[in-house]
Protein backbone atom coordinates (compact mmCIF):
# COMPACT_ATOMS: atom_id res chain seq x y z
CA UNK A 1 118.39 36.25 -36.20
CA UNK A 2 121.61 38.39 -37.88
CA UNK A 3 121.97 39.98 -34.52
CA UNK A 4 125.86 40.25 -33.48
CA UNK A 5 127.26 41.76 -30.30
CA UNK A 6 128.90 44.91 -30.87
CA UNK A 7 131.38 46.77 -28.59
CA UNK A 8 130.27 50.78 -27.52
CA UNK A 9 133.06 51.40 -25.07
CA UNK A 10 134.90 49.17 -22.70
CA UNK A 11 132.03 48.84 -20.30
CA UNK A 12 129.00 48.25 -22.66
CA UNK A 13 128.35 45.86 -25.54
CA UNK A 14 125.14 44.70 -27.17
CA UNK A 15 123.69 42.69 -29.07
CA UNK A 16 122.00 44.51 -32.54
CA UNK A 17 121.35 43.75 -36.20
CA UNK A 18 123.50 46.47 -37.34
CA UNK A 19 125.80 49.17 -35.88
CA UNK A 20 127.33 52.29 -37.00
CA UNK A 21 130.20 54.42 -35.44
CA UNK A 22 129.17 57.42 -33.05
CA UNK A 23 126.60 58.66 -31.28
CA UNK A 24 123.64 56.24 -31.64
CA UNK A 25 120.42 58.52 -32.31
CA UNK A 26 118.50 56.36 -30.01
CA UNK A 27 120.90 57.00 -26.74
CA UNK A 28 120.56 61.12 -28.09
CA UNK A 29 116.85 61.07 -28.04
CA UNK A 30 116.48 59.34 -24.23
CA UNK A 31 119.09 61.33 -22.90
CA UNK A 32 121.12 58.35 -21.39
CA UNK A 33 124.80 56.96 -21.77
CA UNK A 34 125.08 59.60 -24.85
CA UNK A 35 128.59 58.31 -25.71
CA UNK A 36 129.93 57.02 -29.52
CA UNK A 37 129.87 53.40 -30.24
CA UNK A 38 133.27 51.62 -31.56
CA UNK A 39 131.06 49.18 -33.08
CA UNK A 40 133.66 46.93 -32.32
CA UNK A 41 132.43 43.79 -33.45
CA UNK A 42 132.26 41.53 -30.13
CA UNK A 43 131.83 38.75 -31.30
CA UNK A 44 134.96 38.58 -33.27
CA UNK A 45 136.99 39.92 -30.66
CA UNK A 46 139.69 37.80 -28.82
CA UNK A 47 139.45 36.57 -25.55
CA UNK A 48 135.76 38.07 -25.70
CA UNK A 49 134.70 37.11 -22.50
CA UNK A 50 132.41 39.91 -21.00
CA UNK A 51 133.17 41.26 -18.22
CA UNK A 52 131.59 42.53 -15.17
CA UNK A 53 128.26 43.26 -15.78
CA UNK A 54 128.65 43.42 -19.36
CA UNK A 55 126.29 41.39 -22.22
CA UNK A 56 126.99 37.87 -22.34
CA UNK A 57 124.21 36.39 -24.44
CA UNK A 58 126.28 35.36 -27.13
CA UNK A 59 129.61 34.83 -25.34
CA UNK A 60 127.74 32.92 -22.56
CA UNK A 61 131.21 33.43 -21.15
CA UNK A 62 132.63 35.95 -17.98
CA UNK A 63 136.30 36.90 -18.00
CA UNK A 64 135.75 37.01 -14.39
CA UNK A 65 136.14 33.34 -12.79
CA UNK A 66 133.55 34.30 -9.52
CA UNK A 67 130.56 35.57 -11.87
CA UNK A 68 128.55 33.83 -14.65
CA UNK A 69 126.27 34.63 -17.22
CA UNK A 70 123.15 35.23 -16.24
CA UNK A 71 120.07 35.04 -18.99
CA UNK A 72 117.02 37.37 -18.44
CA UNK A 73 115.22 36.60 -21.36
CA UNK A 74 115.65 36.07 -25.00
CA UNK A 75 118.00 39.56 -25.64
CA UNK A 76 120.01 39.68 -22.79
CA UNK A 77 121.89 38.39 -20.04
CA UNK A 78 124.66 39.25 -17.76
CA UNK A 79 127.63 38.70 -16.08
CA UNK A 80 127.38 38.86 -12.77
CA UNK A 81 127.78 37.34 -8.90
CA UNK A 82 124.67 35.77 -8.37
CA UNK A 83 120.83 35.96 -10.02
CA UNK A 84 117.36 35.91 -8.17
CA UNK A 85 114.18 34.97 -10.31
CA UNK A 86 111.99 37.79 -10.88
CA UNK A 87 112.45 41.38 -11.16
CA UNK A 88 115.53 43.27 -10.31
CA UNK A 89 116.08 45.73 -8.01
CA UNK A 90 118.03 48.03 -10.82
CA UNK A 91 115.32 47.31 -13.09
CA UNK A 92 112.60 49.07 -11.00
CA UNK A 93 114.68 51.79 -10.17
CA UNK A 94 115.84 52.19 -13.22
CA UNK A 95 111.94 52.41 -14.81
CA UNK A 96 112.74 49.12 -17.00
């Protein structure tokens, strides 16, 4: 609860209980996607849709018309073309 989807560049949101402007310490210490967050809050954006691949737990919406949102679990799901049950392939590559 108090979690809000905020914007870190035009191809990643997420959903978090607080966000500040920059480099998030976390993304420094793994070493991944070290890029500054707008902190744009998403869910007060216009026409916040997500787009491809992009968060859409709380927008449960996809600005593309041939993808929907899929849910993984309780924190995240996704836009995308289609969902199998299970684990995904980008997950296990991907260590997750």
């Amino acid at each position: 609860e108090g979690y809000r989807c905020y914007k870190k560049n035009d191809h990643w949101a997420q959903c978090r209980n607080k966000c500040t402007p920059g480099i998030d310490p976390h993304d420094k210490k793994m070493g991944k996607h070290v890029q500054p967050w707008s902190c744009d809050d998403w869910d007060d954006t216009p026409n916040k849709c997500a787009g491809s691949w992009e968060g859409c737990l709380n927008t449960k919406c996809c600005k593309d018309p041939k993808q929907r949102c899929f849910k993984k679990n309780d924190h995240w799901a996704q836009c995308r073309d289609s969902c199998k049950p299970g684990i995904d392939e980008h997950d296990k590559k991907m260590g997750k």
